[in-house]
PDB file of N, CA and C in Angstrom:
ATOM      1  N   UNK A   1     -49.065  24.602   6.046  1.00  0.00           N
ATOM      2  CA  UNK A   1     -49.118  23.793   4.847  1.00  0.00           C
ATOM      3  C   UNK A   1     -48.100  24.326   3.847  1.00  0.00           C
ATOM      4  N   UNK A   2     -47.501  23.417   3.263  1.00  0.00           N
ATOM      5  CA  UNK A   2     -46.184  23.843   2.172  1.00  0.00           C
ATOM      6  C   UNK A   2     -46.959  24.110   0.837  1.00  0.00           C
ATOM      7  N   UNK A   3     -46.681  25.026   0.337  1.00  0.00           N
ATOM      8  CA  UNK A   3     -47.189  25.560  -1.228  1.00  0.00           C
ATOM      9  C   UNK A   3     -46.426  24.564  -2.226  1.00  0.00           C
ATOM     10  N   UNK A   4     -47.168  24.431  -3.034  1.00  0.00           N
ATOM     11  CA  UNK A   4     -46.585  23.250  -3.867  1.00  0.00           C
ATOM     12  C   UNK A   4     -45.360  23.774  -4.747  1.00  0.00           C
ATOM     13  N   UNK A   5     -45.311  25.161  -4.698  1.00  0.00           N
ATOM     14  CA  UNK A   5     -43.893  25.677  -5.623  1.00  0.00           C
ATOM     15  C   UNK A   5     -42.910  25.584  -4.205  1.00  0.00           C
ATOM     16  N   UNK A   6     -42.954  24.650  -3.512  1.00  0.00           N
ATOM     17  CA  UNK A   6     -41.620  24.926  -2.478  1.00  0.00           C
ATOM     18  C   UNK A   6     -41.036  23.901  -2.820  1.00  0.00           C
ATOM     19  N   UNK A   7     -39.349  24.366  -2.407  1.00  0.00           N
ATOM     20  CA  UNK A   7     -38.289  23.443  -3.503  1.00  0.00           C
ATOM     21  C   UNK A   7     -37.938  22.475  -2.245  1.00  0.00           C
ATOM     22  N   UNK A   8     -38.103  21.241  -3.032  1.00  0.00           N
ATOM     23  CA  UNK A   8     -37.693  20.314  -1.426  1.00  0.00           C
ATOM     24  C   UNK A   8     -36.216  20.243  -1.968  1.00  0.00           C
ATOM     25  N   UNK A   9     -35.491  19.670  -0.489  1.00  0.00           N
ATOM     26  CA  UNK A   9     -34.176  20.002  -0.499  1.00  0.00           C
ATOM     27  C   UNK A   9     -33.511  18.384  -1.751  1.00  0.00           C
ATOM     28  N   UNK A  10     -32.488  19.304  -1.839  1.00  0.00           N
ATOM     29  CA  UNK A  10     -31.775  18.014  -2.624  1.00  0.00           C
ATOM     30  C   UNK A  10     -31.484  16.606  -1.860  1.00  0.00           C
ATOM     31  N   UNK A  11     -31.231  15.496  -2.667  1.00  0.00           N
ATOM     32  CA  UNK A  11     -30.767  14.473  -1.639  1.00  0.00           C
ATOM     33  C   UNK A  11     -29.894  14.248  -1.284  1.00  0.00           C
ATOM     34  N   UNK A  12     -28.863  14.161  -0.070  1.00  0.00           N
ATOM     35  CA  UNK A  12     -27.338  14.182  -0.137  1.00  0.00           C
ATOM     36  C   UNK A  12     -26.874  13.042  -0.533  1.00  0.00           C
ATOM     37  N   UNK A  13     -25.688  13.976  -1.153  1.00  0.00           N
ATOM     38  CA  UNK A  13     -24.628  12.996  -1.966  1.00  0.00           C
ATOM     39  C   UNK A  13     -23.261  12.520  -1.056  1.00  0.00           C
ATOM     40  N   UNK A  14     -23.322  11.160  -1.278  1.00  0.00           N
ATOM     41  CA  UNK A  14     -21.676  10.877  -0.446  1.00  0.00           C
ATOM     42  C   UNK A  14     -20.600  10.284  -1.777  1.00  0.00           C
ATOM     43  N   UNK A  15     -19.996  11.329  -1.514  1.00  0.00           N
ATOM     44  CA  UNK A  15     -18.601  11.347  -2.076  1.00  0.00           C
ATOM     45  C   UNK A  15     -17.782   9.721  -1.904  1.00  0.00           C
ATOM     46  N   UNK A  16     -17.535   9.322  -2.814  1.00  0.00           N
ATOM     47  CA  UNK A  16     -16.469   7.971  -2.175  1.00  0.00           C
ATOM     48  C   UNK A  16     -14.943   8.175  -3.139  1.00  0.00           C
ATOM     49  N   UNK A  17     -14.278   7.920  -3.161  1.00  0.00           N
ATOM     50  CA  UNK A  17     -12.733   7.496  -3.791  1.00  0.00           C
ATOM     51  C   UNK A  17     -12.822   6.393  -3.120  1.00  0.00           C
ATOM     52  N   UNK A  18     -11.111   6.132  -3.896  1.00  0.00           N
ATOM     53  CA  UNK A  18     -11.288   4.444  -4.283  1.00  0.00           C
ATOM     54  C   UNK A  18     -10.917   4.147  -5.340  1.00  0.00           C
ATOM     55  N   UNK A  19     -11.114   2.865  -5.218  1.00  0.00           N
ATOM     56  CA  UNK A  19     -11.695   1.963  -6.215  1.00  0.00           C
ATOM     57  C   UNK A  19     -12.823   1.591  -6.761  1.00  0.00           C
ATOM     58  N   UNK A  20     -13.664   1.694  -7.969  1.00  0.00           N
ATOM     59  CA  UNK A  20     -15.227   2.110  -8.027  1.00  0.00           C
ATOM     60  C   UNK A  20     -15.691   0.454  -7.865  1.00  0.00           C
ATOM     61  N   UNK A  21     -14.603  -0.230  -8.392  1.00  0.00           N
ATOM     62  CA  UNK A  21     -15.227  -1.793  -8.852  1.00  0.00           C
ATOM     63  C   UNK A  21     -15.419  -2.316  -6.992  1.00  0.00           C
ATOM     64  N   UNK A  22     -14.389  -1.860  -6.132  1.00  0.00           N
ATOM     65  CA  UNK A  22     -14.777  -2.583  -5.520  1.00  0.00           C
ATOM     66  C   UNK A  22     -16.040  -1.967  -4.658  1.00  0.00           C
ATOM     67  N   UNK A  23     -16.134  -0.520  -4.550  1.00  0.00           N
ATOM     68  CA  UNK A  23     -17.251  -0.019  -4.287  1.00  0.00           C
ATOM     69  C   UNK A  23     -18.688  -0.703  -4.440  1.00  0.00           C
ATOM     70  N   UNK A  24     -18.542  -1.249  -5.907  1.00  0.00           N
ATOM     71  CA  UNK A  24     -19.266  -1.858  -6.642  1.00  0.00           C
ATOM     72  C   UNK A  24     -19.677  -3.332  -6.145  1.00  0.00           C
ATOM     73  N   UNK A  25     -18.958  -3.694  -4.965  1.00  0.00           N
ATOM     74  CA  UNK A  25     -18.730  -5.118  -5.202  1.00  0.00           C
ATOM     75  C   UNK A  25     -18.144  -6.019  -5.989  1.00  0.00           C
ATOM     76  N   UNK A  26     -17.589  -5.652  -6.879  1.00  0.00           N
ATOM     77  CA  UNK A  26     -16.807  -6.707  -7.702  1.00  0.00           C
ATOM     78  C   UNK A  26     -15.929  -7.971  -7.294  1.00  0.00           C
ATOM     79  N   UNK A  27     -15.903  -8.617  -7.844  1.00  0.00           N
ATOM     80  CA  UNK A  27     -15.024  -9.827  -7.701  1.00  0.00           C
ATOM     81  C   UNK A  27     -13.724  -9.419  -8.415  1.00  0.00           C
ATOM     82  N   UNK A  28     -12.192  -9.212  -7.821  1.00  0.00           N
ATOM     83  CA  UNK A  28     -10.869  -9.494  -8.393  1.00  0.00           C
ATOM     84  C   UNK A  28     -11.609  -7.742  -8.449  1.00  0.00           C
ATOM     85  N   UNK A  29     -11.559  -6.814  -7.669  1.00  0.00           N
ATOM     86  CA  UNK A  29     -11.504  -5.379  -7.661  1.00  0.00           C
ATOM     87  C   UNK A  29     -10.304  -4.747  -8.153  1.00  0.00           C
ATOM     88  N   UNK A  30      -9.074  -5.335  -6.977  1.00  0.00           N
ATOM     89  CA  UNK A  30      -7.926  -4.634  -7.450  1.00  0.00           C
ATOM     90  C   UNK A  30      -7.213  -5.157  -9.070  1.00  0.00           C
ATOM     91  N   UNK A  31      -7.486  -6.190  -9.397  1.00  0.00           N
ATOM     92  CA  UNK A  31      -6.865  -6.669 -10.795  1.00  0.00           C
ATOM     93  C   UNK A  31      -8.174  -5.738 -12.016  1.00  0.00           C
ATOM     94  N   UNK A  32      -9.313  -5.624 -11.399  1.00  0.00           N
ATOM     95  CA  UNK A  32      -9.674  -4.505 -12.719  1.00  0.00           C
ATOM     96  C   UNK A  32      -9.610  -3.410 -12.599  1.00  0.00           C
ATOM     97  N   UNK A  33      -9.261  -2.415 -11.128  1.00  0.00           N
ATOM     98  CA  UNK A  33      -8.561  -1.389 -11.440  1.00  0.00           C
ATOM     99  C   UNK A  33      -6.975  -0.940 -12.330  1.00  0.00           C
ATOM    100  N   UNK A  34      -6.367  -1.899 -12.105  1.00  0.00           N
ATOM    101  CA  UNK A  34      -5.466  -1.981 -12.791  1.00  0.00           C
ATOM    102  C   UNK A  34      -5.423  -2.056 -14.308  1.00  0.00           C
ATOM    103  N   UNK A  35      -6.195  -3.467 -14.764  1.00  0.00           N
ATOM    104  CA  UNK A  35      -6.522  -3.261 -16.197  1.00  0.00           C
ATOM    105  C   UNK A  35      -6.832  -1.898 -16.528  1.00  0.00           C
ATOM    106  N   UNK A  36      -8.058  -1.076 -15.535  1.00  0.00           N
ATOM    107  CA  UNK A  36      -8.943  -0.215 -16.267  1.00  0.00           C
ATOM    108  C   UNK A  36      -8.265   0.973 -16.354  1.00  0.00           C
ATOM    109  N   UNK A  37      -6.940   0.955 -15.912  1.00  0.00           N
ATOM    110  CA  UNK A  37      -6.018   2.065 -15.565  1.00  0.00           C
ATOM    111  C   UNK A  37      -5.409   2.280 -17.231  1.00  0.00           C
ATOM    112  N   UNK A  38      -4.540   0.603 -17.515  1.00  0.00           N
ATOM    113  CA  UNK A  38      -3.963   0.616 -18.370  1.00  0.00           C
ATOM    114  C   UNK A  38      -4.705   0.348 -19.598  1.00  0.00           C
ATOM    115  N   UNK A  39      -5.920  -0.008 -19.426  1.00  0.00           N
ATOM    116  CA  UNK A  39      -7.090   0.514 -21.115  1.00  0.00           C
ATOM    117  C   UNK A  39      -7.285   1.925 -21.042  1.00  0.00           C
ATOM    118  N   UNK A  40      -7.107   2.636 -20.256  1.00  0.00           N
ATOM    119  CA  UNK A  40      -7.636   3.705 -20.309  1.00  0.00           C
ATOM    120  C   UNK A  40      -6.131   4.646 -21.058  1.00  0.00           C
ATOM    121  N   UNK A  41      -5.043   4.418 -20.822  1.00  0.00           N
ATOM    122  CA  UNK A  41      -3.888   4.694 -21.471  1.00  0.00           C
ATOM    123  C   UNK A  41      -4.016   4.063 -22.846  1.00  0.00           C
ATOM    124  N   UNK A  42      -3.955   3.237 -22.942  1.00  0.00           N
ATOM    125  CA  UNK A  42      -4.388   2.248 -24.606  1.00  0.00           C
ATOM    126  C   UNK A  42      -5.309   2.816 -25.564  1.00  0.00           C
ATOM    127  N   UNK A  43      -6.718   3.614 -24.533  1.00  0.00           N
ATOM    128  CA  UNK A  43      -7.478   4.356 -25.243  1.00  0.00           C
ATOM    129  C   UNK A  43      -7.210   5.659 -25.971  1.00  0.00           C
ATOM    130  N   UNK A  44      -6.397   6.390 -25.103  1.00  0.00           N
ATOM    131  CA  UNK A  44      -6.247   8.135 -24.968  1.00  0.00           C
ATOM    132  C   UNK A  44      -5.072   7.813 -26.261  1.00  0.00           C
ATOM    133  N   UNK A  45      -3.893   7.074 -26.424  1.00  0.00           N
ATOM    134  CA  UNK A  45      -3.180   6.641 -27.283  1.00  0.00           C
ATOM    135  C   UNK A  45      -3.901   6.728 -28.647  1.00  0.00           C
ATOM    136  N   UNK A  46      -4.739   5.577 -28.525  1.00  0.00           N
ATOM    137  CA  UNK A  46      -5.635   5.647 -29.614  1.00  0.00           C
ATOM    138  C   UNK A  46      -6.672   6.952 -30.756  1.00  0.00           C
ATOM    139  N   UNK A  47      -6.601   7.511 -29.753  1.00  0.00           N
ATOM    140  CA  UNK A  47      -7.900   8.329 -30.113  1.00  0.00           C
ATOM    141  C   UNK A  47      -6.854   9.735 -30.157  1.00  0.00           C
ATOM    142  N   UNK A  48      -5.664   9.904 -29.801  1.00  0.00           N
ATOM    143  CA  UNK A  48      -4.983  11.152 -29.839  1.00  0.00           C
ATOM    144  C   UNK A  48      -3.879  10.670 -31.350  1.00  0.00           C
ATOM    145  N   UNK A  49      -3.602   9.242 -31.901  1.00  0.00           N
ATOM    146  CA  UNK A  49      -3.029   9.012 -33.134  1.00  0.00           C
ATOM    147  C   UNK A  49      -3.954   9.171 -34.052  1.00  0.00           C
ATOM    148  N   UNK A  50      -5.427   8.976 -33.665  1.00  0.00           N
ATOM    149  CA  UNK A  50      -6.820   9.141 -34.829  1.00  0.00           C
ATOM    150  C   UNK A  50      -6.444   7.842 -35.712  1.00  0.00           C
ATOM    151  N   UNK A  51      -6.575   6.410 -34.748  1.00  0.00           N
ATOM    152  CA  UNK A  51      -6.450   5.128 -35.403  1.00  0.00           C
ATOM    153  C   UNK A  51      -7.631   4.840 -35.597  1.00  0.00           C
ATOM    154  N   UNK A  52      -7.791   4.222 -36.373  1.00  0.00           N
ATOM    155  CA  UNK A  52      -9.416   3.200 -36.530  1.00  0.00           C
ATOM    156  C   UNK A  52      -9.338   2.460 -35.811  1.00  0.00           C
ATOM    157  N   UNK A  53     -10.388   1.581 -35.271  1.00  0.00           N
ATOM    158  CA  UNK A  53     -10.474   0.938 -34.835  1.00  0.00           C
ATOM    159  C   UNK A  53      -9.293  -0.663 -35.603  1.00  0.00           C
ATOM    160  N   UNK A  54      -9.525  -0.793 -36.623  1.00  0.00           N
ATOM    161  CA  UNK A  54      -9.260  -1.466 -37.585  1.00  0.00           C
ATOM    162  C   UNK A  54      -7.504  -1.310 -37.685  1.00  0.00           C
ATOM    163  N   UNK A  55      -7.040  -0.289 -37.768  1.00  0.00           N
ATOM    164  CA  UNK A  55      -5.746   0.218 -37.705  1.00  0.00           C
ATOM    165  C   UNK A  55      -5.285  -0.555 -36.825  1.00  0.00           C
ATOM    166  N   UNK A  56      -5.587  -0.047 -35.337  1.00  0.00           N
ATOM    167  CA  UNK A  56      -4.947  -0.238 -34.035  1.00  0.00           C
ATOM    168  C   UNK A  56      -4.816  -1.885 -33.955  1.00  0.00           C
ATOM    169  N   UNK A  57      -6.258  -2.458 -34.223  1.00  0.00           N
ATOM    170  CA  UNK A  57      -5.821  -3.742 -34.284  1.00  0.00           C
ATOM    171  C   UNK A  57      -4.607  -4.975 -34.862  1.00  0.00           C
ATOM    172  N   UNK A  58      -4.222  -4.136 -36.252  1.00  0.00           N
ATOM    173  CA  UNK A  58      -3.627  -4.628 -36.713  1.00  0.00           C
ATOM    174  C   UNK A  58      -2.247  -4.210 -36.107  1.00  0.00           C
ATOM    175  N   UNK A  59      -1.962  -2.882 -35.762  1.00  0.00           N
ATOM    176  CA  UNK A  59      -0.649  -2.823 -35.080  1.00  0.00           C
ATOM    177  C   UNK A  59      -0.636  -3.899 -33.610  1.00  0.00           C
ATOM    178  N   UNK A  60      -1.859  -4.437 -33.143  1.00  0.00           N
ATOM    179  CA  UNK A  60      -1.544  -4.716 -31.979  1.00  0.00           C
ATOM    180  C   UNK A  60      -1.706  -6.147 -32.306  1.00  0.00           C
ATOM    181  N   UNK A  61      -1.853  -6.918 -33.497  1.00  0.00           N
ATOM    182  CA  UNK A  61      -2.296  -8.138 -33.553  1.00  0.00           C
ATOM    183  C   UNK A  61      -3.312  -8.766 -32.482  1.00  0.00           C
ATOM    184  N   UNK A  62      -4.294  -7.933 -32.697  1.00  0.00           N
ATOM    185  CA  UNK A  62      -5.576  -8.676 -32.178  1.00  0.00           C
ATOM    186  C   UNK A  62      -6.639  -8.180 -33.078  1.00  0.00           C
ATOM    187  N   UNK A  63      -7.783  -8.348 -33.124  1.00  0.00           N
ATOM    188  CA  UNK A  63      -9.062  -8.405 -33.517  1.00  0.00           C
ATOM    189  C   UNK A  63      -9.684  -7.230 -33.154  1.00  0.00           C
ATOM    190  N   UNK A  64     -10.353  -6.490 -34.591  1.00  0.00           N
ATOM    191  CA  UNK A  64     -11.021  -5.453 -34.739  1.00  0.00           C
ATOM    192  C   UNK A  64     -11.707  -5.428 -33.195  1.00  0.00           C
ATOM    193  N   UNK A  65     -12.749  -6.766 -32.938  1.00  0.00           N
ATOM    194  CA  UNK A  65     -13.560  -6.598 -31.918  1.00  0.00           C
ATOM    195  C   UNK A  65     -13.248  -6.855 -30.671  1.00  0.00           C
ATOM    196  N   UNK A  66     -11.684  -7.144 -30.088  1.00  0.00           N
ATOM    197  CA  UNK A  66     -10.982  -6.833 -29.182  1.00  0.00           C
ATOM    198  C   UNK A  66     -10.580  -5.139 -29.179  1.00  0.00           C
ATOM    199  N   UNK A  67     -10.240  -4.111 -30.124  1.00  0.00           N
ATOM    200  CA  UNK A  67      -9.965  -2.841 -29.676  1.00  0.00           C
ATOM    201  C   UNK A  67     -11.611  -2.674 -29.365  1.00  0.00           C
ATOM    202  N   UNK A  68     -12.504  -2.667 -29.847  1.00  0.00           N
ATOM    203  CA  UNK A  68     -13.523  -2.566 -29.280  1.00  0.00           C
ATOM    204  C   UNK A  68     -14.096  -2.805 -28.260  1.00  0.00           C
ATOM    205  N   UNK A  69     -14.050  -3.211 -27.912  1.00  0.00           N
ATOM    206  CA  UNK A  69     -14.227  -3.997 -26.356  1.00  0.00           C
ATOM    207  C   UNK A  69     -13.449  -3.043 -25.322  1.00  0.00           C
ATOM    208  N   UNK A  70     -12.092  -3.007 -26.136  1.00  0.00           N
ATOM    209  CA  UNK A  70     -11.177  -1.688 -24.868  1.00  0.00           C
ATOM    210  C   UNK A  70     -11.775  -0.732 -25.228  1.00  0.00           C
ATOM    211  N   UNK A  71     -12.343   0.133 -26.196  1.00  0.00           N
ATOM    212  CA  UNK A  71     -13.094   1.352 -25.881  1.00  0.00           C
ATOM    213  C   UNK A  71     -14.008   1.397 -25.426  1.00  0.00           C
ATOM    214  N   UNK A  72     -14.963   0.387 -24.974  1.00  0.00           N
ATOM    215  CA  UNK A  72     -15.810   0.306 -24.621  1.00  0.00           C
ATOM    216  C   UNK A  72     -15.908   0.137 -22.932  1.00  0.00           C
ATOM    217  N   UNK A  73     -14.602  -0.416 -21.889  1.00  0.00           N
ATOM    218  CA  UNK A  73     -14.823  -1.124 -21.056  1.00  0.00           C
ATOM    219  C   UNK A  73     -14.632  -1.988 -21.056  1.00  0.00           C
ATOM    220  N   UNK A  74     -14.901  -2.826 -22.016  1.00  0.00           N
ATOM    221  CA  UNK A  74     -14.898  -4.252 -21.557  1.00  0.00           C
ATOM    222  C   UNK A  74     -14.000  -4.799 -21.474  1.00  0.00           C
ATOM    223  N   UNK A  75     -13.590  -4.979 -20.493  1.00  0.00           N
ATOM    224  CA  UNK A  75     -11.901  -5.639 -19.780  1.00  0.00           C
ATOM    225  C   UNK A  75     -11.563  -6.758 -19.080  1.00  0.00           C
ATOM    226  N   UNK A  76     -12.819  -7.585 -18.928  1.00  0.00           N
ATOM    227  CA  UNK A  76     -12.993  -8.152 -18.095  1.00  0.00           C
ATOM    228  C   UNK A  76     -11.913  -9.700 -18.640  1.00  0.00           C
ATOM    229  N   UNK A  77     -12.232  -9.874 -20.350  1.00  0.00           N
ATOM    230  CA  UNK A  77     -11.517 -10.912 -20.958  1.00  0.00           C
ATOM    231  C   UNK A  77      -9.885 -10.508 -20.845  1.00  0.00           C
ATOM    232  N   UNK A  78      -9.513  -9.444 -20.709  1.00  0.00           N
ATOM    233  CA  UNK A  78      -8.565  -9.437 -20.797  1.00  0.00           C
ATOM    234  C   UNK A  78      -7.567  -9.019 -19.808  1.00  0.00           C
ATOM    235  N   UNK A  79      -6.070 -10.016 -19.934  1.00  0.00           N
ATOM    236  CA  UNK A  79      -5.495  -9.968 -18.700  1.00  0.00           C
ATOM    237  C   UNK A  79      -4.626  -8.622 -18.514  1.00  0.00           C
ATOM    238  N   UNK A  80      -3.881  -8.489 -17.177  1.00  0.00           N
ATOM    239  CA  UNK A  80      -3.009  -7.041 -17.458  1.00  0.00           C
ATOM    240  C   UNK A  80      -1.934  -7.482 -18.354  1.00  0.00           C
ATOM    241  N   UNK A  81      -0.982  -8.794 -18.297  1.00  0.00           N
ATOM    242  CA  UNK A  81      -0.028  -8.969 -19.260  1.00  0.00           C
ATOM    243  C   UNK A  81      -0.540  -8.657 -20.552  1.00  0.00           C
ATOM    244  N   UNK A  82      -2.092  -9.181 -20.989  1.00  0.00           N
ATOM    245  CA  UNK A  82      -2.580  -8.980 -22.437  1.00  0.00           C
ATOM    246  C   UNK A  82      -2.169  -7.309 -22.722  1.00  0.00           C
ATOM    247  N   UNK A  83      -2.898  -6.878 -21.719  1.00  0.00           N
ATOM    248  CA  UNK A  83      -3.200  -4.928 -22.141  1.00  0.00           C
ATOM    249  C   UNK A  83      -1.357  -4.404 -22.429  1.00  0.00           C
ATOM    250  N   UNK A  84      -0.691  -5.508 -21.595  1.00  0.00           N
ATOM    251  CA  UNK A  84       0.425  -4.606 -21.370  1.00  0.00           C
ATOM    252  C   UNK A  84       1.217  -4.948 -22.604  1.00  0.00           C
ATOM    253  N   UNK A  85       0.701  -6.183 -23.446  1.00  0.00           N
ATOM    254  CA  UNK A  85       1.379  -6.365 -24.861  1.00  0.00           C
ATOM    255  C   UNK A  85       0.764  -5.744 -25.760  1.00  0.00           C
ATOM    256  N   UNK A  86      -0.273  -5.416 -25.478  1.00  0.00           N
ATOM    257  CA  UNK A  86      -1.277  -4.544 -26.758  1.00  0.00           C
ATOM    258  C   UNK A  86      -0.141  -3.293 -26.573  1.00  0.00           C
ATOM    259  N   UNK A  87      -0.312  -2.656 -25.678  1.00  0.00           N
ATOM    260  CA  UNK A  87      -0.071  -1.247 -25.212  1.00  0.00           C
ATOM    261  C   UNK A  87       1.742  -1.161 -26.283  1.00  0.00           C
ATOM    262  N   UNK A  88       2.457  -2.075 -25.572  1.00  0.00           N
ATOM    263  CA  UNK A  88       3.568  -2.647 -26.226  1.00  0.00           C
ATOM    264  C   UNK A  88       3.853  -2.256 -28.122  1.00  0.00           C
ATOM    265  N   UNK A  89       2.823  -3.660 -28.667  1.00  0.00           N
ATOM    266  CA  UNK A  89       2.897  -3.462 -30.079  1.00  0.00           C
ATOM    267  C   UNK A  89       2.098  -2.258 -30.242  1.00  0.00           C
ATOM    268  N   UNK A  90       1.366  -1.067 -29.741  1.00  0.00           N
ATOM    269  CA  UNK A  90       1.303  -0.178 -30.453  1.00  0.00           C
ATOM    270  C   UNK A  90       2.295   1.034 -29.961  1.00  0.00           C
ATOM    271  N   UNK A  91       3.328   0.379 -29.469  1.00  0.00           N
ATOM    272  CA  UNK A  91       4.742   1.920 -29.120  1.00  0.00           C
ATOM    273  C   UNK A  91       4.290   2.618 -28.015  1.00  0.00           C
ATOM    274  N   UNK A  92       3.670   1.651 -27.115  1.00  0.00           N
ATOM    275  CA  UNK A  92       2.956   2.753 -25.987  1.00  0.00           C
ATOM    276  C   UNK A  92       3.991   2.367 -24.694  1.00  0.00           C
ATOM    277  N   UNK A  93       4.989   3.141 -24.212  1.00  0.00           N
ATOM    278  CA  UNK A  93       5.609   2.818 -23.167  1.00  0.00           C
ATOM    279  C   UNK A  93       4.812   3.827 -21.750  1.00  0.00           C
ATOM    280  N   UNK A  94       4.555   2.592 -20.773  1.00  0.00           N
ATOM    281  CA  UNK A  94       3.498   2.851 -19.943  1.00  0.00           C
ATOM    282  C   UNK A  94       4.528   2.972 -18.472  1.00  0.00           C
ATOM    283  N   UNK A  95       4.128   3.907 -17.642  1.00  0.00           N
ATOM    284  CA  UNK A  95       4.646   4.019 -16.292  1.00  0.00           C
ATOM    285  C   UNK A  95       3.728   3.556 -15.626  1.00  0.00           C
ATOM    286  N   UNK A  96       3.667   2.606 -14.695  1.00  0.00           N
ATOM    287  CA  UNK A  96       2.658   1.767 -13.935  1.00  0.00           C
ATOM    288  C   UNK A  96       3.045   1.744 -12.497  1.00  0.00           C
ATOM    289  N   UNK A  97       2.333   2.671 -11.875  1.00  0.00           N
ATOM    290  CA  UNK A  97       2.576   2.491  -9.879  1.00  0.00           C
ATOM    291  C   UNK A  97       1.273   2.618  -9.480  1.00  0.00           C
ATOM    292  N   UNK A  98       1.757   1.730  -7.962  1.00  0.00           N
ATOM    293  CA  UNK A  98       0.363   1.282  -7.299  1.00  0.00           C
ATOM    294  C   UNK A  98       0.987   1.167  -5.974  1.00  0.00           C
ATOM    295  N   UNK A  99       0.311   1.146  -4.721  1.00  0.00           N
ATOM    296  CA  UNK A  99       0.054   1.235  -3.745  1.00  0.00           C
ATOM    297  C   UNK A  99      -1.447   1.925  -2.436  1.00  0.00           C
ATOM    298  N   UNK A 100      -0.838   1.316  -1.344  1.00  0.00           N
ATOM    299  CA  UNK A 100      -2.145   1.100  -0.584  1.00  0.00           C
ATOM    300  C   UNK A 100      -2.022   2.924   0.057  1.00  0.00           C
ATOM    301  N   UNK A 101      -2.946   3.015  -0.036  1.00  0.00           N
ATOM    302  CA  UNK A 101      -2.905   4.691   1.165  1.00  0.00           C
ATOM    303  C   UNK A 101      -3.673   4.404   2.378  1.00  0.00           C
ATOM    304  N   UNK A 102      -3.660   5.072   2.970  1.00  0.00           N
ATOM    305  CA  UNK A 102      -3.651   5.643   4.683  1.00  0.00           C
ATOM    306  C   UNK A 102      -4.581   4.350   5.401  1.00  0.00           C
ATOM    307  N   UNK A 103      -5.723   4.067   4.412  1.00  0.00           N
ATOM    308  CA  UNK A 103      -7.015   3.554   4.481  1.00  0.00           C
ATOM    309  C   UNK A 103      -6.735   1.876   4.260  1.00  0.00           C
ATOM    310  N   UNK A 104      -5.238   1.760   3.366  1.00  0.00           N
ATOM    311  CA  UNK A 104      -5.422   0.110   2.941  1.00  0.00           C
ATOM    312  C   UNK A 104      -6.248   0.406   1.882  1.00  0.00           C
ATOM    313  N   UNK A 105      -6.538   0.920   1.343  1.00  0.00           N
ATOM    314  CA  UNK A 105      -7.495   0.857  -0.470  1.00  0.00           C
ATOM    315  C   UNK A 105      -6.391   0.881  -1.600  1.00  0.00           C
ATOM    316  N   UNK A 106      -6.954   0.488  -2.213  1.00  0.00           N
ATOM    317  CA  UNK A 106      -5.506   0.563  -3.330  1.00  0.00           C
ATOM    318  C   UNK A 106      -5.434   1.471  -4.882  1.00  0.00           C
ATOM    319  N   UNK A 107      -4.229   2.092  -4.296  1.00  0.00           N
ATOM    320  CA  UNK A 107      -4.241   3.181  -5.337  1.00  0.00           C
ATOM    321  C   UNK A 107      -3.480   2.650  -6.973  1.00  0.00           C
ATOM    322  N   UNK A 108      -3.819   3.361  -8.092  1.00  0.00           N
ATOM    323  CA  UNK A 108      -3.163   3.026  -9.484  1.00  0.00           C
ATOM    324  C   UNK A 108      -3.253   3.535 -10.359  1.00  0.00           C
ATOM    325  N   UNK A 109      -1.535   4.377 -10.322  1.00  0.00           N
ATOM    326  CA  UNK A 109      -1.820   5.483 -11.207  1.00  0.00           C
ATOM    327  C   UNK A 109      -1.124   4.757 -13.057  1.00  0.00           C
ATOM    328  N   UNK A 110      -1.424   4.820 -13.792  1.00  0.00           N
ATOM    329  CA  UNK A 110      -0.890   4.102 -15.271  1.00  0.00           C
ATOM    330  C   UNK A 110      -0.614   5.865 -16.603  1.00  0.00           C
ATOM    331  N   UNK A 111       0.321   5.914 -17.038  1.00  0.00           N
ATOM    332  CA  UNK A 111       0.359   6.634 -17.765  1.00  0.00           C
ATOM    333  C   UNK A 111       1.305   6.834 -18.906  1.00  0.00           C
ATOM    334  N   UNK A 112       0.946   7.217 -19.836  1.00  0.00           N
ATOM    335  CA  UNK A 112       2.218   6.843 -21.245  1.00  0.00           C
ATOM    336  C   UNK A 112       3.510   7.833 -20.630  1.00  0.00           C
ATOM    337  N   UNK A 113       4.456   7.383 -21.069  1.00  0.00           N
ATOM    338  CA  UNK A 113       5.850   7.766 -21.365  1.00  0.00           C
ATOM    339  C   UNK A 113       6.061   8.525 -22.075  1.00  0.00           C
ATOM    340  N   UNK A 114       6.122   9.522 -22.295  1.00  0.00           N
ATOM    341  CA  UNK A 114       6.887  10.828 -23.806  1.00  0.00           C
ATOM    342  C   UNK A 114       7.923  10.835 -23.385  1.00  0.00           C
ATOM    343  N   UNK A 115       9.045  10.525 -24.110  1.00  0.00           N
ATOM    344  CA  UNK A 115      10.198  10.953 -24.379  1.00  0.00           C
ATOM    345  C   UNK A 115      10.476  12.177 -24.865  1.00  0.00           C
ATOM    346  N   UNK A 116      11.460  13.294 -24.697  1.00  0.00           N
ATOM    347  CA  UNK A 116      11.310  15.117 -25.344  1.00  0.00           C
ATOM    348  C   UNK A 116      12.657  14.642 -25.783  1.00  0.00           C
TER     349      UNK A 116
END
C-alpha cells in the first residue's frame, strides 16, 4: 500500500516548436505567425521608446484602441501590410525572413533594424 506522503510522478510534458497557432488549430496559421512576429517588433519598439499608448497612436495614425489591441494580441483585425505601415510611421525599419525547415513547418524570424 502507498503512504499518502508518496510523490506521484509528474505528468509528461511534450515539447512542440512551430508554429503555436497552428498547433492550435487555427485558421490562416501561417499569416498569424507572421503578423504575431511583426506586433511583437511594434511592441518591444514601443515599450523600449516609453510611448503611451496614446503617443504611438498618433505617430502611427491609428486609434488609441488599435495600439491596444497590438499589446494585447489581438491581431487578428489586422493585416501584415497594416502592421507593416504602423511599424513604418513609427521609424521602425523591420528585417522580415521566413521559410519552411526540414519538417515543411514554417519558420519567421521579424526584427528591427539599428543602424550604428
Amino acid at each position: 500500500m502507498k503512504s499518502s506522503s508518496a510523490k506521484s510522478k509528474p505528468p509528461a510534458v511534450t515539447r512542440k516548436t512551430g508554429n503555436i497557432f497552428a498547433q492550435l488549430g487555427r485558421p490562416n496559421a501561417d499569416d498569424l505567425l507572421r503578423k504575431a512576429r511583426v506586433t511583437n517588433v511594434i511592441n518591444d519598439v514601443i515599450k523600449r521608446r516609453s510611448l503611451t499608448q496614446e503617443a504611438a497612436a498618433e505617430l502611427a495614425g491609428i486609434d488609441q484602441a488599435d495600439v491596444s489591441r497590438l499589446a494585447n494580441g489581438r491581431i487578428t483585425r489586422f493585416s501584415l501590410d497594416r502592421l507593416l505601415t504602423i511599424a513604418d510611421r513609427l521609424g521602425i525599419e523591420i528585417h522580415f525572413e521566413q521559410w519552411r525547415d526540414k519538417h515543411g513547418h514554417l519558420v519567421v524570424e521579424a526584427r528591427e533594424l539599428v543602424h550604428a
